[in-house]
Protein backbone atom coordinates (compact mmCIF):
# COMPACT_ATOMS: atom_id res chain seq x y z
CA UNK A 1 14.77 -5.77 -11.88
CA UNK A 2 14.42 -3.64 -9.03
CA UNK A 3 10.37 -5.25 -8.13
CA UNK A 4 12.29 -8.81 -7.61
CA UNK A 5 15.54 -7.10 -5.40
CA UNK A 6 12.68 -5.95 -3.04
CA UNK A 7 10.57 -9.00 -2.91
CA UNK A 8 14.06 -10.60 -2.06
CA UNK A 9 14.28 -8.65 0.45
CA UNK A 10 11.12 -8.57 1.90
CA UNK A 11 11.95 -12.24 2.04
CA UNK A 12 14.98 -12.23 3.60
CA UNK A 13 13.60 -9.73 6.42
CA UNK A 14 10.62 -12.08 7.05
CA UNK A 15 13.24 -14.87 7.21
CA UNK A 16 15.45 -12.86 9.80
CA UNK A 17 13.23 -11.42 11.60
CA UNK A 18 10.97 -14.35 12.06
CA UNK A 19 7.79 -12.18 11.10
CA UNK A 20 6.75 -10.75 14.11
CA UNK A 21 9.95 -9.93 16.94
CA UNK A 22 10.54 -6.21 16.40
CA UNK A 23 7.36 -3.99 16.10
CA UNK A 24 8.61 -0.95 13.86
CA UNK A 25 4.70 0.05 12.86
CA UNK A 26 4.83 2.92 15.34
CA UNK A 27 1.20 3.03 16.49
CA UNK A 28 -0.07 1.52 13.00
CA UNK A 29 -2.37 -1.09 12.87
CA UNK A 30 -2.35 -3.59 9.96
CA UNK A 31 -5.10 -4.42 7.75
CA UNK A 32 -4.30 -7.99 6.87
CA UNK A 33 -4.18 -11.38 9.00
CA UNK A 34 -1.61 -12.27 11.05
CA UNK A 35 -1.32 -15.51 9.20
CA UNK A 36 -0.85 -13.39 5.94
CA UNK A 37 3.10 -12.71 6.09
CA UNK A 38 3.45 -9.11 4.62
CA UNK A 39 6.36 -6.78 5.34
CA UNK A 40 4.95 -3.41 6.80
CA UNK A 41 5.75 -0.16 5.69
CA UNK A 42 5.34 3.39 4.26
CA UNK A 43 5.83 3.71 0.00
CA UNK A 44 5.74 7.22 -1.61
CA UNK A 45 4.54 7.24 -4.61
CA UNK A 46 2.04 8.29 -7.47
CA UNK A 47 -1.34 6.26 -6.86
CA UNK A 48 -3.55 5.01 -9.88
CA UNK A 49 -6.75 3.93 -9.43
CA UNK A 50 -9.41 1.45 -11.01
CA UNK A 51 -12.71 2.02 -10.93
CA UNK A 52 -13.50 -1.41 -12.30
CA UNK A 53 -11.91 -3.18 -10.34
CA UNK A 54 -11.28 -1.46 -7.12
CA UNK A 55 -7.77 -1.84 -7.21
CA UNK A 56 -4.35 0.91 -8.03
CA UNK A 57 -0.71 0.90 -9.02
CA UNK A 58 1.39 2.58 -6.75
CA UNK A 59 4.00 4.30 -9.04
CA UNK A 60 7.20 4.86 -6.93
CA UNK A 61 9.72 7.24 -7.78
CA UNK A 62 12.28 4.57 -8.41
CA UNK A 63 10.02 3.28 -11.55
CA UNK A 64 8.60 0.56 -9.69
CA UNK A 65 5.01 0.15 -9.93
CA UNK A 66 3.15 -2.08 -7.28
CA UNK A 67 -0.36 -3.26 -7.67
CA UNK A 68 -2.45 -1.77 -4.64
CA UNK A 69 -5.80 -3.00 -2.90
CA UNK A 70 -7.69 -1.73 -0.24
CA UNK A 71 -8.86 -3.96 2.05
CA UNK A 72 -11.52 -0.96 4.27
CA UNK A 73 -11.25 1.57 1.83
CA UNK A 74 -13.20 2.11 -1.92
CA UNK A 75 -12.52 2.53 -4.72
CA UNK A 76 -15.63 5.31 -6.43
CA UNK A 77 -16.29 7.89 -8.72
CA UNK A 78 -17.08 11.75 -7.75
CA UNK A 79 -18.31 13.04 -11.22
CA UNK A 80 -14.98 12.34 -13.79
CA UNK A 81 -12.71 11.87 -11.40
CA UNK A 82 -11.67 8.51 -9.73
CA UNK A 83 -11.32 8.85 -6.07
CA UNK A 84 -9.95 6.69 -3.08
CA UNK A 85 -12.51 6.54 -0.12
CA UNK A 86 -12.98 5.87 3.67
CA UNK A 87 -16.11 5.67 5.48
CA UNK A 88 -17.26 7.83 2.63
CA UNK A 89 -14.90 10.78 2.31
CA UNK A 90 -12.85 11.11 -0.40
CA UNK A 91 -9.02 10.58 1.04
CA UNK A 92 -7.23 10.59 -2.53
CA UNK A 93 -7.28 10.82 -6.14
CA UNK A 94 -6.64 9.03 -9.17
CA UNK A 95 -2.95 10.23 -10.17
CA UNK A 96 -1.72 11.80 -6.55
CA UNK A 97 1.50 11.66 -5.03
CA UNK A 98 1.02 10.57 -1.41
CA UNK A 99 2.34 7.90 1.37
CA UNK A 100 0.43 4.82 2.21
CA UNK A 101 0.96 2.82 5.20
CA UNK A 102 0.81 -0.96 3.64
CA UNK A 103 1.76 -4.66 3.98
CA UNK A 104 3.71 -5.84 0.68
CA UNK A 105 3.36 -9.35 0.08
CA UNK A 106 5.51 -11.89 -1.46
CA UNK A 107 3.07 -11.58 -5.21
CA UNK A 108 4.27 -8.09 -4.96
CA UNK A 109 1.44 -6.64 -4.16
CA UNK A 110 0.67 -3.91 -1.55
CA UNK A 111 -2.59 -4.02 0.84
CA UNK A 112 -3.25 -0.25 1.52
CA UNK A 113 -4.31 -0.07 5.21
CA UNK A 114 -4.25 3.93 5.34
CA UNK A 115 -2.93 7.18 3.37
CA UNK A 116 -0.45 9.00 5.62
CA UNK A 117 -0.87 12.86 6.60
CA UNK A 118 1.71 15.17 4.76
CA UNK A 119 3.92 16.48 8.01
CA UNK A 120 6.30 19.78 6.90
């Protein structure tokens, strides 16, 4: 029950906020066209990933799980393990807890423009 509260509510912000008057990305750049209406944001959560299909689940501590694809970023294989890449260095792995910086979209679904840096 919890997915469809917060694709209600990503509605009703893109509905208030006329997608687009406030910029709260603080410095981050989307990955997905303007014309694309996704709500932008940072998730925590455990990240699953698919080698055959390039895509993940984003496991959130709540229970939710979102599906996740990565529009600059790979999906690949480093011996056994399934790994997350960008311009060819490994950034994450299959089953790690981490922050991404994403759009979620109305299906639910969660483009993955960047994994955040850990700050203590």
């Amino acid at each position: 029950m919890s997915r469809y509260l917060l694709i209600v509510t990503v509605l009703l912000s893109m509905l208030l906020t006329g997608c687009g008057g406030v910029n709260l990305l603080v410095g981050r750049q989307p990955c997905w066209p303007e014309a694309d209406k996704r709500l932008a944001g940072v998730t925590r959560g455990q990240l699953f990933l698919d080698l055959a299909s390039g895509t993940g689940t984003l496991s959130t501590p709540d229970g939710t799980d979102f599906p996740t694809r990565f529009p600059f970023m790979s999906v690949e294989s480093v011996g056994p393990t399934v790994v997350l890449t960008d311009e060819g260095k490994t950034i994450a792995l299959s089953g790690e807890t981490l922050n991404v910086f994403g759009g979620l979209g109305l299906d639910g679904t969660i483009l993955v423009c960047s994994i955040e840096e850990e700050s203590d």
